[in-house]
Protein backbone atom coordinates (compact mmCIF):
# COMPACT_ATOMS: atom_id res chain seq x y z
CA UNK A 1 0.00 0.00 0.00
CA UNK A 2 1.26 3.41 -0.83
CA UNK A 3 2.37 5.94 1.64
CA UNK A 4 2.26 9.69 0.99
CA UNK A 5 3.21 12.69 3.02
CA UNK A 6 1.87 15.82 3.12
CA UNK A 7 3.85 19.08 4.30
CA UNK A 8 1.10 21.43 6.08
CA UNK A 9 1.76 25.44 6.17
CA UNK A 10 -0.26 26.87 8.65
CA UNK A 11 -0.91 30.34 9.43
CA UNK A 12 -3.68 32.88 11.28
CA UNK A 13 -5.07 34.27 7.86
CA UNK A 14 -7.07 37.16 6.83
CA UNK A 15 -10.22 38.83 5.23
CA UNK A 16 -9.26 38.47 1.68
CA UNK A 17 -11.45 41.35 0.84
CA UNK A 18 -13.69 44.17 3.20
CA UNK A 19 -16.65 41.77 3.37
CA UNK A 20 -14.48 38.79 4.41
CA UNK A 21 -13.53 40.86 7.80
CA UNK A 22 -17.12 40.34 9.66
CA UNK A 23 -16.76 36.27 9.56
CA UNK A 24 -12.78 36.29 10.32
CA UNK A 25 -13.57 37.95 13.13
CA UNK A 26 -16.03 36.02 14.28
CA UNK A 27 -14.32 32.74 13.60
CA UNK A 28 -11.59 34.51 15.88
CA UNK A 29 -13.54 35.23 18.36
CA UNK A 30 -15.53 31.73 18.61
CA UNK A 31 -12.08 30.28 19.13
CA UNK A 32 -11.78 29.15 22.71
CA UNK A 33 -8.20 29.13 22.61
CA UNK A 34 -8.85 33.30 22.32
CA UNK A 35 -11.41 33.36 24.26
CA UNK A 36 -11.25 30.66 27.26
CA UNK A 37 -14.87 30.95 28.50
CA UNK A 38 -17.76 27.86 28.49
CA UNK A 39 -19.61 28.16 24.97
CA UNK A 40 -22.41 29.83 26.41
CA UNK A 41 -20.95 32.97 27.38
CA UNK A 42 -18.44 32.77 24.57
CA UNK A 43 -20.30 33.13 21.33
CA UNK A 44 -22.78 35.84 22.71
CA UNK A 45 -19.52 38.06 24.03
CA UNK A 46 -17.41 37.64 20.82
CA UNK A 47 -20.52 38.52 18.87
CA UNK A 48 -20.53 41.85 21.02
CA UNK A 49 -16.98 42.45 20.52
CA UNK A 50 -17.32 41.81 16.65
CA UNK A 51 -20.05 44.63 16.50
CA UNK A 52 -17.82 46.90 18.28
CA UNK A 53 -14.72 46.72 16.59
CA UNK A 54 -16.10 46.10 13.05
CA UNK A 55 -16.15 48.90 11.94
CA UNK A 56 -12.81 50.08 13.38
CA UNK A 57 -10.81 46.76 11.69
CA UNK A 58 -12.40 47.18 8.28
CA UNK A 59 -11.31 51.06 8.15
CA UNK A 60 -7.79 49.37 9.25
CA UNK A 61 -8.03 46.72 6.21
CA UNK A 62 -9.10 49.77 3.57
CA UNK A 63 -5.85 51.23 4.22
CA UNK A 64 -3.83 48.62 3.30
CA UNK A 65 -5.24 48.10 0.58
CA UNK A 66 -8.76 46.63 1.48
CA UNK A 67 -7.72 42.82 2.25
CA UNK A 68 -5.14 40.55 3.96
CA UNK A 69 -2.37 39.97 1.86
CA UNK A 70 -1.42 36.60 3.77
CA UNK A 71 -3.61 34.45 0.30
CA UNK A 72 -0.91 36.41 -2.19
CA UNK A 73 2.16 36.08 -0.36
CA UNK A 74 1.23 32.30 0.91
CA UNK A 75 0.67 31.46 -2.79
CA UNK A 76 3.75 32.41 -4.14
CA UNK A 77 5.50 30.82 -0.86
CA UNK A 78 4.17 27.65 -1.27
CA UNK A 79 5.26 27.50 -5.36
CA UNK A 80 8.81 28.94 -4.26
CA UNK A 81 8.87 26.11 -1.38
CA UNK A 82 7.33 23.49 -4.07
CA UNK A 83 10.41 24.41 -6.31
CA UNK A 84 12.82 23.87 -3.96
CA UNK A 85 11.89 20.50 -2.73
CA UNK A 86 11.63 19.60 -5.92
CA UNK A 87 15.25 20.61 -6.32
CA UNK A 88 16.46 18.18 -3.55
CA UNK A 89 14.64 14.79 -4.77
CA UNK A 90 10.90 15.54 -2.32
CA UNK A 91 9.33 15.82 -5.51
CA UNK A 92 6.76 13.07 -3.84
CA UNK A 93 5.78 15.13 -0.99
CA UNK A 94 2.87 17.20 -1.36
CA UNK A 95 2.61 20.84 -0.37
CA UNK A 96 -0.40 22.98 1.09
CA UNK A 97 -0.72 25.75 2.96
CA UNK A 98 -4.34 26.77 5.81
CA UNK A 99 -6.03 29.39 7.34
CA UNK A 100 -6.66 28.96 11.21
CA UNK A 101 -9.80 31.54 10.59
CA UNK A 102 -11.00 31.93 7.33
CA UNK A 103 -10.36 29.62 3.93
CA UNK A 104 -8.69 27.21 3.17
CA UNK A 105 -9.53 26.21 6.89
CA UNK A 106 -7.70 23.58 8.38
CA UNK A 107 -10.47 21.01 7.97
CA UNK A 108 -10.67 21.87 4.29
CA UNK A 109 -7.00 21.29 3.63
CA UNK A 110 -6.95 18.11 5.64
CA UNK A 111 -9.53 16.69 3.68
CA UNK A 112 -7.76 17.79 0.32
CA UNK A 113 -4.91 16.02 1.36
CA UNK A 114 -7.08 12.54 2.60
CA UNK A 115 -8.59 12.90 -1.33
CA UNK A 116 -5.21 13.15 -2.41
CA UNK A 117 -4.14 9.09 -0.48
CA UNK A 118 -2.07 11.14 1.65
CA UNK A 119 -1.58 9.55 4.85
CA UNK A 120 1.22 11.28 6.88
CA UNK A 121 1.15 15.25 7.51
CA UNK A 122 3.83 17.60 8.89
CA UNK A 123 2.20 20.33 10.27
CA UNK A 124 4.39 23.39 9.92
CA UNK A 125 2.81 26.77 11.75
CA UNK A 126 4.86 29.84 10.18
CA UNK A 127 4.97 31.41 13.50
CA UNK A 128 8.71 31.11 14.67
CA UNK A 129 7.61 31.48 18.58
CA UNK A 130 5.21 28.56 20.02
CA UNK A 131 2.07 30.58 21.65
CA UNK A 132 -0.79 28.74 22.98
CA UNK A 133 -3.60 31.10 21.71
CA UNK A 134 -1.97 30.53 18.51
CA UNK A 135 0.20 27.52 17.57
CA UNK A 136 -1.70 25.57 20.65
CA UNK A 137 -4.97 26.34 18.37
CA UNK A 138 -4.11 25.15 15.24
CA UNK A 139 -2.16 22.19 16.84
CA UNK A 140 -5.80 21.23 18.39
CA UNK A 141 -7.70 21.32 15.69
CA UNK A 142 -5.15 19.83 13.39
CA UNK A 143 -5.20 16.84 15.93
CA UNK A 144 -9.08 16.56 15.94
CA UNK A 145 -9.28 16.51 12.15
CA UNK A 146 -6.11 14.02 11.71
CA UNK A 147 -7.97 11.60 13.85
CA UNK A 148 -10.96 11.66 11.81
CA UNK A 149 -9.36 11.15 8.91
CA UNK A 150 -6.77 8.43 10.11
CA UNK A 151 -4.15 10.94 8.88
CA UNK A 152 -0.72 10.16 10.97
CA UNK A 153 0.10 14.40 12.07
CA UNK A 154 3.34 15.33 12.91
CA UNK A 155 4.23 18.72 14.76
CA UNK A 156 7.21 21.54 13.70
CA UNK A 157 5.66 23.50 17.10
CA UNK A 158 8.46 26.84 16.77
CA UNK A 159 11.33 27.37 14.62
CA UNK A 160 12.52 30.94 16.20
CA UNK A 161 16.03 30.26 16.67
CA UNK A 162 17.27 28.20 14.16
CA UNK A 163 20.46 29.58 13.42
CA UNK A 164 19.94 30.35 9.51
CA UNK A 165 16.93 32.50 10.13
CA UNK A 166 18.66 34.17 12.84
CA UNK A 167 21.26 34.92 10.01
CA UNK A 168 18.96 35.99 7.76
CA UNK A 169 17.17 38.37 9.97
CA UNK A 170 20.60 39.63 11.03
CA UNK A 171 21.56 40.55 7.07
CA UNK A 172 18.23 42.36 7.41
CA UNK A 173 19.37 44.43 10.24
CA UNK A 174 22.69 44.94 8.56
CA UNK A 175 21.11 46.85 5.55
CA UNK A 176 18.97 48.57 8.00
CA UNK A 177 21.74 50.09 9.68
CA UNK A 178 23.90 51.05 6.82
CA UNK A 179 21.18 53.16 5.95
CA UNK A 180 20.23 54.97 9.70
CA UNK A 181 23.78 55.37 10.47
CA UNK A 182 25.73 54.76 13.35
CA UNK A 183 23.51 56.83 16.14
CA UNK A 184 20.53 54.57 15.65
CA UNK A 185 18.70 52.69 17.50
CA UNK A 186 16.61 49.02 17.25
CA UNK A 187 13.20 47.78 18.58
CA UNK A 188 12.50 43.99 18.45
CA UNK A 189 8.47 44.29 18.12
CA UNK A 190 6.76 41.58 19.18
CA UNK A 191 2.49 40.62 19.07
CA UNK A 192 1.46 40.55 22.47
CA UNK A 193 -0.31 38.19 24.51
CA UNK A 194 -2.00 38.41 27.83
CA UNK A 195 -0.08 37.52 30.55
CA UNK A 196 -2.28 35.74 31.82
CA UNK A 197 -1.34 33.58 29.30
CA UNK A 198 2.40 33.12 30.54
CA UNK A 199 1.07 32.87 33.81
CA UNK A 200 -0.49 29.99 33.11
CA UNK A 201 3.23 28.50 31.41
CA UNK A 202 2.83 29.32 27.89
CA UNK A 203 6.67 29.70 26.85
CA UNK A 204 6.01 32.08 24.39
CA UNK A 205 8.11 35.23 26.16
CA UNK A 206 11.06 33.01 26.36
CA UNK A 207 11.35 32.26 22.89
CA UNK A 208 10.83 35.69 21.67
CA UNK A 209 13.60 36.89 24.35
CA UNK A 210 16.03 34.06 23.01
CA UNK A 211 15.77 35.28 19.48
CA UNK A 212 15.67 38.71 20.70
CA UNK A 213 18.79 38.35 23.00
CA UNK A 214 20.51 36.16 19.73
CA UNK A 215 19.75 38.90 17.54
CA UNK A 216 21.49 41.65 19.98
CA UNK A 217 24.49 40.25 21.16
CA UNK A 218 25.42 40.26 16.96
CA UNK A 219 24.77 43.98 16.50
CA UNK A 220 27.45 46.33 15.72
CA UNK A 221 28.84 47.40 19.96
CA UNK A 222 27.38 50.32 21.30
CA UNK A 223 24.06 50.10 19.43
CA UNK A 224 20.97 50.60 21.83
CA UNK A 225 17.94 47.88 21.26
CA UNK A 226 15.19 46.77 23.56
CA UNK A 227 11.86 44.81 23.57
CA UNK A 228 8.31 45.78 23.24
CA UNK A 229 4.91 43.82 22.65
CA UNK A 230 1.98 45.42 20.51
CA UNK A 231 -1.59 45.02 19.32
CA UNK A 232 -2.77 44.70 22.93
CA UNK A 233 -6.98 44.39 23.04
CA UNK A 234 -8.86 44.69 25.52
CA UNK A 235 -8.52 46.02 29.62
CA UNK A 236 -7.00 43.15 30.81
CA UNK A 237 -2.77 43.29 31.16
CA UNK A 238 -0.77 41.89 28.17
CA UNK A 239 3.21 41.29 27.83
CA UNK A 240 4.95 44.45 28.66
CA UNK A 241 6.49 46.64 27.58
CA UNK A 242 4.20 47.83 25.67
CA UNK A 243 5.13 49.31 22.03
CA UNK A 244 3.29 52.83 22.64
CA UNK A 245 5.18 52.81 25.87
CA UNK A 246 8.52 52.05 24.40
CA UNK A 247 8.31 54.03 21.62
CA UNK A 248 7.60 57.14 24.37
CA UNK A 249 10.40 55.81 26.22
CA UNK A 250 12.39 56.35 22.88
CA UNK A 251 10.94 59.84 21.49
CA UNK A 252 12.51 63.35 22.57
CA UNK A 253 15.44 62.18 20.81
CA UNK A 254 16.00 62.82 16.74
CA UNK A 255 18.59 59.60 16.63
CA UNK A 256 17.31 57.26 14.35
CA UNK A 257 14.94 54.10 14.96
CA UNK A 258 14.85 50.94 13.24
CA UNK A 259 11.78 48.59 14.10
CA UNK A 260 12.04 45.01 13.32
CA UNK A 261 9.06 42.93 13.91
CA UNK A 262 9.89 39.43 15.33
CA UNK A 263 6.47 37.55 14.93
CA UNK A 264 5.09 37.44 11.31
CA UNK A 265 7.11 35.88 8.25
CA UNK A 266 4.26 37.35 5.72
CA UNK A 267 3.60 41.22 5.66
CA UNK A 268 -0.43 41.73 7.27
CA UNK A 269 -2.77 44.16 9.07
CA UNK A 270 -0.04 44.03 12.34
CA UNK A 271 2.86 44.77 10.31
CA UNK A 272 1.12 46.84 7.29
CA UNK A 273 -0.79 48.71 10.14
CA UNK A 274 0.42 48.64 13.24
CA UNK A 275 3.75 49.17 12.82
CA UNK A 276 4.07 51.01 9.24
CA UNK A 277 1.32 53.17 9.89
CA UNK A 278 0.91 53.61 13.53
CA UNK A 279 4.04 52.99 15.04
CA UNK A 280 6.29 54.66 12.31
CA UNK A 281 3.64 57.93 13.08
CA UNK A 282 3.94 57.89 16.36
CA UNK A 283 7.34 57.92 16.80
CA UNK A 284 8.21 60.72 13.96
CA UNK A 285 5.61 62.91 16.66
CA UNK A 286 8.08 62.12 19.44
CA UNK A 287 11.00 63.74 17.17
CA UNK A 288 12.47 60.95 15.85
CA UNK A 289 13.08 61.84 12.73
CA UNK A 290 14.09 58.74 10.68
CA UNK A 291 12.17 55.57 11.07
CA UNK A 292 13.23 52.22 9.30
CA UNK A 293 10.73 49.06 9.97
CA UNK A 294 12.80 46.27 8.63
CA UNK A 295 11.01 44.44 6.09
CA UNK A 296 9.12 40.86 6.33
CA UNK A 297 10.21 37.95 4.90
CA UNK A 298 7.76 37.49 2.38
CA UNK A 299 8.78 35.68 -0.21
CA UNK A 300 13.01 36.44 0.01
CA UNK A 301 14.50 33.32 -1.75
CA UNK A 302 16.80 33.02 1.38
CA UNK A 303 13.51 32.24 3.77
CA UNK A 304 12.32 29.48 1.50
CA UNK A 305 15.50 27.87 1.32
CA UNK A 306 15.84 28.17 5.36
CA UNK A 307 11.95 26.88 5.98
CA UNK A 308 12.78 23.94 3.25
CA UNK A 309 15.67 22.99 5.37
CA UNK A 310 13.78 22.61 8.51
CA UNK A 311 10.65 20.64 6.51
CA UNK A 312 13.76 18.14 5.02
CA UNK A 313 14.74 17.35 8.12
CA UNK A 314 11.22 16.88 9.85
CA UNK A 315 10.96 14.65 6.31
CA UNK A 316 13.86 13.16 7.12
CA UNK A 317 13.44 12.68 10.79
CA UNK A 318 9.78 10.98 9.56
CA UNK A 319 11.22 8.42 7.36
């Protein structure tokens, strides 16, 4: 009997279009993983929160261009990815990519693959730092889903510090700096979570310190960097510091700032919006008068030859 395997990309996703934003944020929101309440009290509060913020989130989406680009950039990923496989005898080894909260969902892809006599799945989230509310979500589902199908589902659960992407990110940083000069300054940005979250063990800080801390101890000596956390929702407390905080912390001063986001390998509404509009405004208000965010991965040739290294050997480790 034949045996195929299956190489899974998962990632959060994202209203490909304005009307798209009303059920991603309800299928966010309906997650328990995001919102840790009994059903009964879940679906009517997220349904609250949705009408709240809805209109908020979709003027967000309209100015970057009226849609998550996650569909476009995962596309071309996974062909880029397919090519260089293909390049290094996995020819056999079929590639996908899912959408934790909007299509192709995970059960959708799952089922593709079943159709397909594929039998063994790797299930790759491109988020480099392991997060419950995230990773943990997807992992669940994926697990609920494999069963079903009597798909065999193997785990890549964080990826943050392998040493080529730590390379990579530092050649980034590199170019950055050439071009702020030798006065400036970096901020790791990271997406927040609640800290209730790491309260409860979720190892999430620690990995984004570690590639943080990896990423500092290479820079040029003397050049200031520190930490922050954005996109906090909501009243309750979330990792500090928190980016509006930092950023204060930072302003009153016209040396340069380079912002390098740590948590997303696509560009999307936290690092379209949050950081190139938002952040990059607020700081130019505090007198800082040159701002560099340090681009996303997208689809650099380098990444996809680092993320088809660590599917080989989870290929290879599977054999």
């Amino acid at each position: 009997m034949s045996h195929r395997r299956g190489i899974l990309l998962a990632n959060m996703g994202g209203p490909p279009d304005l009307a798209g934003v009303k059920p991603f944020l309800n299928s966010i929101l309906s997650d328990p993983f995001i919102l840790g309440m009994p059903t009964i009290f879940r679906i009517p509060l997220s349904r609250l929160i949705v009408n709240l913020r809805l209109k908020k989130v979709i003027s967000r989406y309209k100015l970057i261009g009226s849609g998550s680009p996650l569909t476009k950039w995962s596309d071309l990923f996974v062909k880029e990815l397919r090519n260089e496989l293909d390049q290094n005898d996995y020819t056999d080894v079929a590639i996908d990519y899912t959408f934790r909260y909007c299509p192709p969902t995970i059960e959708e892809s799952l089922n593709k693959f079943k159709s397909a006599g594929i039998d063994e799945v790797i299930l790759f989230p491109l988020f480099p730092h392991y997060t419950r509310a995230m990773t943990g979500s997807i992992s669940a589902l994926a697990q609920v889903q494999c069963k079903e199908l009597r798909i065999c589902l193997r785990e890549i659960p964080s990826w943050g510090l392998d040493r080529d992407l730590i390379a990579l990110q530092m050649s980034y940083l590199e170019v950055a700096l050439n071009e702020a000069g030798p006065e400036a300054r970096v901020l790791f940005v990271a997406h927040g979570i609640p800290l209730s979250e790491i309260q409860r063990g979720d190892r999430y800080k620690i990995e984004v310190e570690k590639t943080a801390k990896s990423l500092a101890e290479r820079l040029p000596e003397g050049v200031e960097c520190s930490l922050a956390y954005s996109s906090r929702l909501g009243p309750m407390k979330w990792l500090e510091p928190y980016l509006e905080d930092e950023l204060k912390r930072l302003g009153g001063s016209p040396r340069p700032l380079i912002i390098m986001q740590l948590s997303f390998v696509f560009d999307c509404l936290e690092t379209l919006y949050d950081l190139d509009i938002v952040a990059v405004k607020s700081a130019r208000e505090m007198e800082i008068e040159k701002v560099i965010r340090v681009p996303s991965f997208n689809d650099d040739p380098r990444f996809v030859k680092i993320i088809a290294k660590i599917v080989r050997e989870a290929l290879d480790a599977s054999a």
